[in-house]
N, C-alpha and C. Protein backbone atom coordinates (compact mmCIF):
# COMPACT_ATOMS: atom_id res chain seq x y z
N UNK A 1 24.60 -15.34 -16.80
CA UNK A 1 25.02 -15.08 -15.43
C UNK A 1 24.74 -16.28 -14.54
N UNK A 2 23.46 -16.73 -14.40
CA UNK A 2 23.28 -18.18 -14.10
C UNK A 2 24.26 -19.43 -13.87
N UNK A 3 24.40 -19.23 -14.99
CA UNK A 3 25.39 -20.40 -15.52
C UNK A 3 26.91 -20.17 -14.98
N UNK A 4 27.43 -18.88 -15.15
CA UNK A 4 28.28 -18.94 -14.84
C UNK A 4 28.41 -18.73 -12.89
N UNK A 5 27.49 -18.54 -12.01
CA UNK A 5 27.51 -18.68 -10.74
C UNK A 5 27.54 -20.47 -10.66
N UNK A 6 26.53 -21.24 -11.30
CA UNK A 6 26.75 -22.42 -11.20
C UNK A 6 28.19 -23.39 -11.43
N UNK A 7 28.70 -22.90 -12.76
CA UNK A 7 29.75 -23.02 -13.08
C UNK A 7 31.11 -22.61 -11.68
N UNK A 8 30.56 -21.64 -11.50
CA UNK A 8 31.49 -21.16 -9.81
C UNK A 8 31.13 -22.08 -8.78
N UNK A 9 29.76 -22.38 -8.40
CA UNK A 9 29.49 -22.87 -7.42
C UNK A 9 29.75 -24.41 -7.41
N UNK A 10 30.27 -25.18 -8.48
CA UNK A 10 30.79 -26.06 -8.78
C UNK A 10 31.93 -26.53 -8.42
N UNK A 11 33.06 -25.50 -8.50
CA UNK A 11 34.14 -25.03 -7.99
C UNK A 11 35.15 -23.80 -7.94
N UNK A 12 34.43 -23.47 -6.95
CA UNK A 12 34.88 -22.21 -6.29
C UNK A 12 36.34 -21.91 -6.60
N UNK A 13 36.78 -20.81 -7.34
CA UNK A 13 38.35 -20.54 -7.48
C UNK A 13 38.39 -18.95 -7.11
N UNK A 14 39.61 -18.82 -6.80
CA UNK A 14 39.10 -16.96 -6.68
C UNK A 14 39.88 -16.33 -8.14
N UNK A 15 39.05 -16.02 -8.65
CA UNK A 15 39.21 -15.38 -9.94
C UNK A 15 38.31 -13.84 -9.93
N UNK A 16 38.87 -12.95 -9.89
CA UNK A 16 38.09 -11.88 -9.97
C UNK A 16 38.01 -11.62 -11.48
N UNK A 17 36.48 -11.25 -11.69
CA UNK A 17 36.04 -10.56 -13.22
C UNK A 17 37.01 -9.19 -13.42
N UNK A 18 37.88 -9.71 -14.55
CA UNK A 18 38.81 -8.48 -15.05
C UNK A 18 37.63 -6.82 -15.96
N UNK A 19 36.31 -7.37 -16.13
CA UNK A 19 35.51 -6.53 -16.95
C UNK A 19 35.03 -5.18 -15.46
N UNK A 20 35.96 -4.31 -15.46
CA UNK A 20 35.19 -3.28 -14.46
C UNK A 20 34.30 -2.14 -14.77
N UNK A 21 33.58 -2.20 -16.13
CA UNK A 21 32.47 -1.27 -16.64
C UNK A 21 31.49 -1.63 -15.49
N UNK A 22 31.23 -0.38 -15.28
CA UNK A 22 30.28 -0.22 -14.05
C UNK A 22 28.68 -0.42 -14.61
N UNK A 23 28.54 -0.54 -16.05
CA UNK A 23 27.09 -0.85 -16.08
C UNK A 23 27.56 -2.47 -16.45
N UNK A 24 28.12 -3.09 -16.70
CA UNK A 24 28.72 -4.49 -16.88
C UNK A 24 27.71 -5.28 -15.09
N UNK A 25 28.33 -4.38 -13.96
CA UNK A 25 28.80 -4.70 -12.58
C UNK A 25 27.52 -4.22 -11.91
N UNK A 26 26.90 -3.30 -12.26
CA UNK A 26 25.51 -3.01 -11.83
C UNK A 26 24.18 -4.24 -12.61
N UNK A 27 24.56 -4.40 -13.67
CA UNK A 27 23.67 -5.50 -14.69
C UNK A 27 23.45 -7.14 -13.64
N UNK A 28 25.22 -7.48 -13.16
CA UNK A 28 25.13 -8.18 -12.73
C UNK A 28 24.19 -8.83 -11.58
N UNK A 29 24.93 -7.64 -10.61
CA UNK A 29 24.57 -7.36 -9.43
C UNK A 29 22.92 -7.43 -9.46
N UNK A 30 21.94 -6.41 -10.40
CA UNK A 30 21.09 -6.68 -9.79
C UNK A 30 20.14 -8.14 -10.43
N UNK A 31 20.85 -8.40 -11.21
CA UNK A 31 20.39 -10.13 -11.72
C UNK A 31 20.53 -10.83 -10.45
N UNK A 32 21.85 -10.95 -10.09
CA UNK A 32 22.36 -12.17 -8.48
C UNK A 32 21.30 -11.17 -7.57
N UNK A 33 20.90 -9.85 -7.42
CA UNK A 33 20.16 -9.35 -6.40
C UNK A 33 18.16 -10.25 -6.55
N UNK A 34 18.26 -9.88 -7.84
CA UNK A 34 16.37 -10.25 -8.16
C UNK A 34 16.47 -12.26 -8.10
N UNK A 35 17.62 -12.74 -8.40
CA UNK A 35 17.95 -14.27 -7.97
C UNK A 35 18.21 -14.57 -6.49
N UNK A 36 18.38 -14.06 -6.00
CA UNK A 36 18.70 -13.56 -4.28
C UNK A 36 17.00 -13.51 -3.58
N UNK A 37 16.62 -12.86 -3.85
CA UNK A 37 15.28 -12.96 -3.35
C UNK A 37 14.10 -13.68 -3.88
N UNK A 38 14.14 -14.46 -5.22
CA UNK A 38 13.25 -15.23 -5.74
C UNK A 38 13.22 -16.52 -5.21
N UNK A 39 14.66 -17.06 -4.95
CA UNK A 39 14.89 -17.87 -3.82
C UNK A 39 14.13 -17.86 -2.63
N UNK A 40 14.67 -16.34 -1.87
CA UNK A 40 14.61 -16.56 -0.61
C UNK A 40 12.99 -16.54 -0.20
N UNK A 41 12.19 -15.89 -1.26
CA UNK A 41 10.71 -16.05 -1.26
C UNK A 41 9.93 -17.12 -1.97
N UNK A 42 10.51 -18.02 -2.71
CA UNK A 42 9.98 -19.29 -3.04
C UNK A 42 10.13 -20.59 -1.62
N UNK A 43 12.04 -20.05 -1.21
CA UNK A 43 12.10 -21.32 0.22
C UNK A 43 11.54 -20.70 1.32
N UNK A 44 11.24 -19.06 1.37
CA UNK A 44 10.65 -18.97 3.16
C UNK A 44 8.99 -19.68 2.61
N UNK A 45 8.16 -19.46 1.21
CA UNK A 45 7.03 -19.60 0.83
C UNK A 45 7.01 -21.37 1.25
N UNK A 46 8.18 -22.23 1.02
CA UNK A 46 8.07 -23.65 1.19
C UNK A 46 8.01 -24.09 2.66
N UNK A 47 8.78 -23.55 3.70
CA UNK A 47 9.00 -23.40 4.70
C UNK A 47 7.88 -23.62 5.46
N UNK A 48 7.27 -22.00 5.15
CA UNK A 48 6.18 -21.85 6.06
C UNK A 48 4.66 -22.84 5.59
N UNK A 49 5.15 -23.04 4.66
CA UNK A 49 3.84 -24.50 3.87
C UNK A 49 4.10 -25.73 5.25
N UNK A 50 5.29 -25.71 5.21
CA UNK A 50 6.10 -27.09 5.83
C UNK A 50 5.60 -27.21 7.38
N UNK A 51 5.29 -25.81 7.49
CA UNK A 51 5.40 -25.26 9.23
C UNK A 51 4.14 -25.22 9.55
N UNK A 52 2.78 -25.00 8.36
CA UNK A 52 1.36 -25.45 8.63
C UNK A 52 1.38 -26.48 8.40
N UNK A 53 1.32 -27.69 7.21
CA UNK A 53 1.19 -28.76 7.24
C UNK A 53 1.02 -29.43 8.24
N UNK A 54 2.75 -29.41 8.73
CA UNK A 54 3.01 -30.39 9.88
C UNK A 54 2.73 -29.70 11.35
N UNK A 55 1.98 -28.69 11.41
CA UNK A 55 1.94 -27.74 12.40
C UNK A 55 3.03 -27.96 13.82
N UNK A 56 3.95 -27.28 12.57
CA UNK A 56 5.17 -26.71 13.56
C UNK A 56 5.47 -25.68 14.39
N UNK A 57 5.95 -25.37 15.62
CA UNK A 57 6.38 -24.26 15.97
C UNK A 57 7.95 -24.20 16.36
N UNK A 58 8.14 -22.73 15.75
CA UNK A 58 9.41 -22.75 15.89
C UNK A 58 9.78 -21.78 16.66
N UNK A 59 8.95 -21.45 17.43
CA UNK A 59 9.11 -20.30 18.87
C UNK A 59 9.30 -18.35 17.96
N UNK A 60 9.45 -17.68 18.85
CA UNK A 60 9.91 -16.48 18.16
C UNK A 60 10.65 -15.93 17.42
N UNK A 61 10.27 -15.43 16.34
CA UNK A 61 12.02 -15.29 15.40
C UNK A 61 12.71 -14.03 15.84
N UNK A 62 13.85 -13.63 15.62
CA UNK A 62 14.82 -13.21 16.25
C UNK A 62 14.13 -11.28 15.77
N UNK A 63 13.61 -11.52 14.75
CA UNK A 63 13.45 -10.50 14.22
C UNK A 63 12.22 -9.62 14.80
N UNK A 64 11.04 -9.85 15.43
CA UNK A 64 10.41 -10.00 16.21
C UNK A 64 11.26 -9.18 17.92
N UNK A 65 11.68 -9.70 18.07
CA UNK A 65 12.56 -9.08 19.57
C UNK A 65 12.98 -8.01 19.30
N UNK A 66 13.84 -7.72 17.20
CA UNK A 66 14.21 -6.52 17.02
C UNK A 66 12.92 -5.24 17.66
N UNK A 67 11.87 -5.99 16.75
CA UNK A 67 10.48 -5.26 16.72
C UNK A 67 10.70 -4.38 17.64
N UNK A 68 10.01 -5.29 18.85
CA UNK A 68 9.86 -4.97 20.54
C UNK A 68 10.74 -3.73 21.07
N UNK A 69 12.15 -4.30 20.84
CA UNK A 69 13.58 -3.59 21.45
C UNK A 69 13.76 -2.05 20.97
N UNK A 70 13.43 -2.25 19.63
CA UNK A 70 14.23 -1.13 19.16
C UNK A 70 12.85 -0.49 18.24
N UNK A 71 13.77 0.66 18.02
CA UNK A 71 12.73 2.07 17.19
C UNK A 71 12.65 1.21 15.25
N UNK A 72 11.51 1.86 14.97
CA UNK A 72 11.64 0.77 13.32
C UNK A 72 13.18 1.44 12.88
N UNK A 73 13.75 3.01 13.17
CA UNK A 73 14.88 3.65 12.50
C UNK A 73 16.32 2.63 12.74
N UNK A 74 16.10 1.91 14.24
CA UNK A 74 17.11 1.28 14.52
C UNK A 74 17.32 -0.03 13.64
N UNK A 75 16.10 -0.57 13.79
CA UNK A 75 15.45 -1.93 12.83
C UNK A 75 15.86 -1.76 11.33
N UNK A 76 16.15 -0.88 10.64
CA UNK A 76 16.64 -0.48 9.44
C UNK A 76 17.75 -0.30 9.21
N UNK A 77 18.25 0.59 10.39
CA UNK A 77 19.91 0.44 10.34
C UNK A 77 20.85 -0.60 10.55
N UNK A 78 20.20 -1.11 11.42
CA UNK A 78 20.74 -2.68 12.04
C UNK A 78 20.78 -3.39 10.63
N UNK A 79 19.23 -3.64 9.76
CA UNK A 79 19.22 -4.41 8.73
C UNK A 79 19.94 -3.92 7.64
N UNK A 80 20.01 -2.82 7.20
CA UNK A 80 20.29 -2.40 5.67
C UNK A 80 21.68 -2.28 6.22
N UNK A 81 22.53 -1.47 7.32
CA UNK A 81 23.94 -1.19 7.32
C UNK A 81 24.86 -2.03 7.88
N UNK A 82 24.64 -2.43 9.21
CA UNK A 82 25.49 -2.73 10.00
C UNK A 82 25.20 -4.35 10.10
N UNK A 83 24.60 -5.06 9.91
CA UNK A 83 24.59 -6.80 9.60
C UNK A 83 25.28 -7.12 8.73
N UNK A 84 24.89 -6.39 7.05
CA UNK A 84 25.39 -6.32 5.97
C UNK A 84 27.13 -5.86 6.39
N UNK A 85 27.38 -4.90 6.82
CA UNK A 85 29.03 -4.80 6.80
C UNK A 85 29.59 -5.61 7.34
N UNK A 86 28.59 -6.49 8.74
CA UNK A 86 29.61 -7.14 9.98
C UNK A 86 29.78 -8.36 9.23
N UNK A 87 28.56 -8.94 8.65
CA UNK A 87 28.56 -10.01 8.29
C UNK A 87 29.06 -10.41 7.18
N UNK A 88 29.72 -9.17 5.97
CA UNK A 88 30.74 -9.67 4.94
C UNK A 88 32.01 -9.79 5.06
N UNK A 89 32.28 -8.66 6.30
CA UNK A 89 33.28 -8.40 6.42
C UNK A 89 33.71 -9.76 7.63
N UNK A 90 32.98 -10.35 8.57
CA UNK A 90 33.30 -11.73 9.11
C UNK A 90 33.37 -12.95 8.09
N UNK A 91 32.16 -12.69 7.46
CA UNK A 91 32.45 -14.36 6.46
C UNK A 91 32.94 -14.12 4.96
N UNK A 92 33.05 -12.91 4.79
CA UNK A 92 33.20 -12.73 3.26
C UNK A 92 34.92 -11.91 2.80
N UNK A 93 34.99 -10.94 3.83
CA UNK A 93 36.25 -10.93 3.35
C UNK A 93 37.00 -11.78 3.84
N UNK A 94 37.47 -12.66 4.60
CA UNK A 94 38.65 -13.51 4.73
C UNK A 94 38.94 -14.30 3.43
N UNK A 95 38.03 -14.36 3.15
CA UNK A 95 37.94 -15.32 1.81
C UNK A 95 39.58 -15.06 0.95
N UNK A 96 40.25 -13.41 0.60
CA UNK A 96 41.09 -13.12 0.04
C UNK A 96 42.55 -13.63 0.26
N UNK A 97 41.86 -14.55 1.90
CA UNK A 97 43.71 -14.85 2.67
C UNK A 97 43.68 -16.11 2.11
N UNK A 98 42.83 -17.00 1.25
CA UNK A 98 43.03 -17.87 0.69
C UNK A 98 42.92 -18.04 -0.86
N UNK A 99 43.01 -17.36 -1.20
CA UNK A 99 42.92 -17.55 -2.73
C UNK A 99 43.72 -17.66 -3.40
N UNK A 100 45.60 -18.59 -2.85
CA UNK A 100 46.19 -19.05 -3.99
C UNK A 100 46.33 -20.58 -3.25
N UNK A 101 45.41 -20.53 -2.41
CA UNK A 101 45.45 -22.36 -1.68
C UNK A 101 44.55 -23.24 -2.29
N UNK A 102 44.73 -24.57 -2.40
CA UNK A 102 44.65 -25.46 -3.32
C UNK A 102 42.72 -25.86 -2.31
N UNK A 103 43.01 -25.15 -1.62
CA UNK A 103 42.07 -25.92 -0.54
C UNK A 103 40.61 -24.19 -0.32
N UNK A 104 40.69 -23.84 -1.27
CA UNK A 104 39.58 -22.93 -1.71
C UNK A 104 38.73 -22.89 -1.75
N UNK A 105 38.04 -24.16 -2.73
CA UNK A 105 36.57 -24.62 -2.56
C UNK A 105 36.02 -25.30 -1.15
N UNK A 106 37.18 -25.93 -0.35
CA UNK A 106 36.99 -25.95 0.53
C UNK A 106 36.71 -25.01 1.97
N UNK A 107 36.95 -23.78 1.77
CA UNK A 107 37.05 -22.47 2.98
C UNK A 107 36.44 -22.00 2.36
N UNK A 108 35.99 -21.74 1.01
CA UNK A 108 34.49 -21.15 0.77
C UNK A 108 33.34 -21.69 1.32
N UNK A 109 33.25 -23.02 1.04
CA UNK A 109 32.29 -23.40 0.98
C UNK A 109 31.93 -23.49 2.90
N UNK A 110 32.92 -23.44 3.89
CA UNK A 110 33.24 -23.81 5.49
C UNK A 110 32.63 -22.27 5.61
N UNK A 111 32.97 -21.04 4.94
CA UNK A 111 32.43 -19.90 5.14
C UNK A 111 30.65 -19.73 4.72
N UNK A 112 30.58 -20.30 3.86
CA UNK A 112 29.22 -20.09 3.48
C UNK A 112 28.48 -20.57 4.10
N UNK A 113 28.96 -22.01 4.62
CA UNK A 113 27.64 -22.99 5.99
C UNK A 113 28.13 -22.17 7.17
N UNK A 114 28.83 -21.81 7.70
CA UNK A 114 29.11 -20.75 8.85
C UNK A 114 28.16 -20.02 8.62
N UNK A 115 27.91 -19.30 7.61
CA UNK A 115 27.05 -17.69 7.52
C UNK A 115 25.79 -18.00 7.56
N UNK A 116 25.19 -19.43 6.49
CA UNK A 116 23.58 -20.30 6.86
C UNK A 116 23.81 -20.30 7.87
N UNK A 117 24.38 -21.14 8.59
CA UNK A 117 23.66 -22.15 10.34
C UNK A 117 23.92 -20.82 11.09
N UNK A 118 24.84 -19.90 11.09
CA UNK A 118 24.57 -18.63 12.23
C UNK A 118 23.56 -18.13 11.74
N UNK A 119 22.65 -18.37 11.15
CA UNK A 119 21.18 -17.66 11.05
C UNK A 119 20.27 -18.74 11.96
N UNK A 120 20.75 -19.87 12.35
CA UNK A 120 19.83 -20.39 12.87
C UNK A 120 19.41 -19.57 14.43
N UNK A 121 20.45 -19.11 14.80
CA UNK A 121 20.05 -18.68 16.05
C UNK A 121 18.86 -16.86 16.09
N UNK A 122 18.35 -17.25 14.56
CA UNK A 122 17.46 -16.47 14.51
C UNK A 122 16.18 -16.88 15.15
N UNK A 123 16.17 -18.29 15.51
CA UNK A 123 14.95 -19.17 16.13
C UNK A 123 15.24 -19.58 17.03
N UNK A 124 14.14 -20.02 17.79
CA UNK A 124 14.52 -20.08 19.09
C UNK A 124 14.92 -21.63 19.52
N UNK A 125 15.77 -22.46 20.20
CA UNK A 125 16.74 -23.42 20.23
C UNK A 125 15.50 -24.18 20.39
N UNK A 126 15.26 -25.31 19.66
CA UNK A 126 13.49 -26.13 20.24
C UNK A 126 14.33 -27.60 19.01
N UNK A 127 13.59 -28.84 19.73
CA UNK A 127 14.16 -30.08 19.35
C UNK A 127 13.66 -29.91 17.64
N UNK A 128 12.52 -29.07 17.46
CA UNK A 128 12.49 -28.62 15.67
C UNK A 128 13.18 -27.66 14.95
N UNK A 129 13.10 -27.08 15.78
CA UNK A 129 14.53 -25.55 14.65
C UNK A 129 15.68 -26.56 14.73
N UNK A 130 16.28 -27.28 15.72
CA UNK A 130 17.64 -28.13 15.27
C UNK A 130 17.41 -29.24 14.02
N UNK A 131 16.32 -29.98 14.33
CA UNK A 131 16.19 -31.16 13.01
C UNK A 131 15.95 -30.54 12.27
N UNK A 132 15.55 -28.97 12.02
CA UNK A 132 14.76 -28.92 10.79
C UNK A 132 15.88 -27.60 10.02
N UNK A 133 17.01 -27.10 11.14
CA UNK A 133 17.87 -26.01 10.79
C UNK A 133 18.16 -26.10 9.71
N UNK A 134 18.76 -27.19 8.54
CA UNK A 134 19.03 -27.30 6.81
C UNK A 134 18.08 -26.61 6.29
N UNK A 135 16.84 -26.86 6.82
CA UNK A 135 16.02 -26.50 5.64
C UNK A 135 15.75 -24.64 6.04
N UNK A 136 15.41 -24.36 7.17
CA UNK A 136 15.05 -23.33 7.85
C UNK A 136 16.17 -22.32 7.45
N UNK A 137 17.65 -22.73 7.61
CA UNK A 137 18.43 -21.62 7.06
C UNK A 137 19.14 -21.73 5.36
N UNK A 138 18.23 -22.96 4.86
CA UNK A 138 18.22 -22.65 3.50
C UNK A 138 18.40 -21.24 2.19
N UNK A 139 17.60 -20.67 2.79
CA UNK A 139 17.58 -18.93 2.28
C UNK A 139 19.24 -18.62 2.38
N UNK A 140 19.53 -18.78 3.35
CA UNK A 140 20.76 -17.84 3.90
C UNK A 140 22.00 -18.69 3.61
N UNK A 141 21.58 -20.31 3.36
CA UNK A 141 23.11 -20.91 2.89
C UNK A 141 22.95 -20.67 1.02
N UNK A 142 21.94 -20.37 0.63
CA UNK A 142 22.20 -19.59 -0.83
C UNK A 142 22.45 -18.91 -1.15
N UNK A 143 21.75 -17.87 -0.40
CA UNK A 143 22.00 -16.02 -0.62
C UNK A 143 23.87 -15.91 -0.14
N UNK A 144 23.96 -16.68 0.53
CA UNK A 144 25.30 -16.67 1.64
C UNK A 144 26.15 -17.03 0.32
N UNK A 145 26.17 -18.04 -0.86
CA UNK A 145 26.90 -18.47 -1.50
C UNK A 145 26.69 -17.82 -2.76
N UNK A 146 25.63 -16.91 -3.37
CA UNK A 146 25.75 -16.02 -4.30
C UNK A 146 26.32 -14.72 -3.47
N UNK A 147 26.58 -14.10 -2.63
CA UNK A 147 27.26 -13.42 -1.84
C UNK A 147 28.50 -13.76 -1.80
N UNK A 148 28.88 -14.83 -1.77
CA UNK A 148 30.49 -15.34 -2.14
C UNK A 148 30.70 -15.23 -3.31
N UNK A 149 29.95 -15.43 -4.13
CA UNK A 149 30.55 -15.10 -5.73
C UNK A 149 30.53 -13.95 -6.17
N UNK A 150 29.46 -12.76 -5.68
CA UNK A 150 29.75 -11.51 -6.20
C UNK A 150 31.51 -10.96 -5.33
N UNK A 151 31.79 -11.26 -4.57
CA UNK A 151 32.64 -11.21 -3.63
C UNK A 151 34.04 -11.29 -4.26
N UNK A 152 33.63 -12.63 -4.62
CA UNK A 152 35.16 -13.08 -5.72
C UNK A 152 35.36 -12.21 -6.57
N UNK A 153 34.16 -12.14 -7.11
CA UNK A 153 34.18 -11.49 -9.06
C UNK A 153 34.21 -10.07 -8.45
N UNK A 154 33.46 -9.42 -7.76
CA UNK A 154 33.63 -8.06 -8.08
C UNK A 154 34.32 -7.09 -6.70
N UNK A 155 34.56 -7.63 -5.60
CA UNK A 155 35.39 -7.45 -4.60
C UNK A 155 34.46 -7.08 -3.75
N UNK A 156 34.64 -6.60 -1.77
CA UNK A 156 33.61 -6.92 -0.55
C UNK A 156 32.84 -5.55 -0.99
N UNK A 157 33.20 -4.67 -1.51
CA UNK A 157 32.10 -3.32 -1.61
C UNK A 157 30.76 -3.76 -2.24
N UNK A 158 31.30 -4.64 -3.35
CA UNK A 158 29.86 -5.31 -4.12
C UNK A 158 28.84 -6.22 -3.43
N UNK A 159 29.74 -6.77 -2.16
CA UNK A 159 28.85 -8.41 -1.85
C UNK A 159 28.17 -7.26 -0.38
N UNK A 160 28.48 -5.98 0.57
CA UNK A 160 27.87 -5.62 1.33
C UNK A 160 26.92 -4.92 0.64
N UNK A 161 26.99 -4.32 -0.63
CA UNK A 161 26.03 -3.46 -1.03
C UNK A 161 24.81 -4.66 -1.08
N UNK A 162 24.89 -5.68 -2.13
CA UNK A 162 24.20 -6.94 -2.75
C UNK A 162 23.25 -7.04 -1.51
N UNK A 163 24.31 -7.38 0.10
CA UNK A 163 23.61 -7.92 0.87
C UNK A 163 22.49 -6.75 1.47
N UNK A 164 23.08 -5.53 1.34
CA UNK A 164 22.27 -4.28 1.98
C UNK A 164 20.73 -4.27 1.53
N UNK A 165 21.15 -4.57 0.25
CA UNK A 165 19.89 -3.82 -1.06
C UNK A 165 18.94 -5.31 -0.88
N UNK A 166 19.60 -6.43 -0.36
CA UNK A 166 18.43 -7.50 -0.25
C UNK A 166 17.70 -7.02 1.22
N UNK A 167 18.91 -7.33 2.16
CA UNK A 167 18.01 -6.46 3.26
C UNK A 167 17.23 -6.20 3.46
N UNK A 168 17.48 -4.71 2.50
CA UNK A 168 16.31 -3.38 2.47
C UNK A 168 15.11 -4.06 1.97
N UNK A 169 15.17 -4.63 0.67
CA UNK A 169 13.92 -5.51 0.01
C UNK A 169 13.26 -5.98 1.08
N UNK A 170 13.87 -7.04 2.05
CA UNK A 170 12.92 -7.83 2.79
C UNK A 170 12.74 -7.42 3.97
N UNK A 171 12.96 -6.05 4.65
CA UNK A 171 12.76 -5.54 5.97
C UNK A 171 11.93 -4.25 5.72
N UNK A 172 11.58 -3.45 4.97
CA UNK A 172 10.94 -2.04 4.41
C UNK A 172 9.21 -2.49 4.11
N UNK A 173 9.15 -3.72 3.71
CA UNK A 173 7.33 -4.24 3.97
C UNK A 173 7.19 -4.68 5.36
N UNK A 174 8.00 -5.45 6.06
CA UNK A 174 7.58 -5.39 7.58
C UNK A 174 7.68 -4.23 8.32
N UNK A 175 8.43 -3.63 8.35
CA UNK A 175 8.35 -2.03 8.51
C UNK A 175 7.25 -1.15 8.67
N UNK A 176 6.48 -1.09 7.51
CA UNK A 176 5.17 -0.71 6.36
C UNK A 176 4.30 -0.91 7.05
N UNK A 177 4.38 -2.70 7.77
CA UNK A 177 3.11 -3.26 8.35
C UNK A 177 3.23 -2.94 9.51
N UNK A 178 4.47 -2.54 10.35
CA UNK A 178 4.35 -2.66 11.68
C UNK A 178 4.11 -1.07 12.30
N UNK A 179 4.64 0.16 11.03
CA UNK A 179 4.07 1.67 11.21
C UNK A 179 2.82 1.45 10.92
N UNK A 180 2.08 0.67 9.97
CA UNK A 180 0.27 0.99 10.04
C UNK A 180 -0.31 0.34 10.55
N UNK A 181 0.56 -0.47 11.91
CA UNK A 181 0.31 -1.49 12.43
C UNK A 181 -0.96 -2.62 12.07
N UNK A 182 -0.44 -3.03 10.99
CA UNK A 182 -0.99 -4.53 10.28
C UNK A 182 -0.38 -5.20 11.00
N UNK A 183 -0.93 -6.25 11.64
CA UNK A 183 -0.24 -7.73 11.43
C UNK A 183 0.82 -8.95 10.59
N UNK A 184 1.46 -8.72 10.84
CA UNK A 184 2.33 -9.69 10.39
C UNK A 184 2.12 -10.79 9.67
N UNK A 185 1.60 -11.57 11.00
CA UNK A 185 1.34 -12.84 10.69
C UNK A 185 0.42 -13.60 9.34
């Protein structure tokens, strides 16, 4: 599976996987799902190394305001349903109005840095979240581009679920901490 996302991410074609056995499509899925977050917890783990080291601040994260604003029930729905639908269905389905143009790998790849750098405005605008935005929305220009490939191969029901079920993974322990009110930080 690896190999063949690399092999995709090499150059992007839209070829959907003709194999629709649903344990085939669940196998996948949660391989690109447990690769989805080993990432995104090895680069937020590098990140925040990066952010003591050099003792950086990068002001409040966006997620944080959710906290404040809203009930944790809203904070869940927002994360697991409605990001996940808005946000495949903005960067992930258009993808289908191009897939007999020669210029493919190119509007994939214009969709996938769209979907990273709009995470930047998860931080707050400071002369370091801009120099340092590549690395900071790193997580999200990967997850963003294995999200394009389940997308291709298995169509948008697969890439909102993918994105839901990561979601849920990484918003249900802050959750945890903020009902037994632990600290975060």
């Amino acid at each position: 599976m690896l190999r063949e996302l690399l092999v995709f991410l090499k150059n992007p074609t839209y070829r959907t996987d003709e194999n629709r056995d649903f344990k085939y499509r669940a196998g996948v899925f949660f391989q690109l799902l447990g690769l989805s977050l080993a990432v995104s917890f090895i680069l937020g783990w590098l990140i925040g190394g990066i952010q003591v080291i050099f003792d950086l601040d990068f002001g409040k994260h966006a997620v944080d305001d959710f906290f404040e604003r809203y009930s944790l029930l809203l904070v869940l729905l927002g994360a697991v349903m409605v990001a996940p639908v808005l946000e495949e269905l903005i960067f992930r389905a258009p993808l289908s109005l191009f897939k007999q143009k020669r210029t493919f790998p190119l509007i994939f790849y214009a969709f996938t840095l769209t979907f990273g750098f709009y995470h930047i405005t998860n931080f707050e605008m400071r002369q370091t979240t801009i120099l340092l935005a590549p690395v900071l929305v790193a997580p999200q220009l990967i997850v963003g581009a294995i999200l394009g490939y389940i997308r291709i191969r298995f169509g948008l029901v697969w890439a909102i679920a993918l994105h839901a079920c990561y979601n849920l993974i990484l918003v249900v322990p802050v959750l945890l901490f903020k009902t037994l009110d632990i600290p975060v930080e």
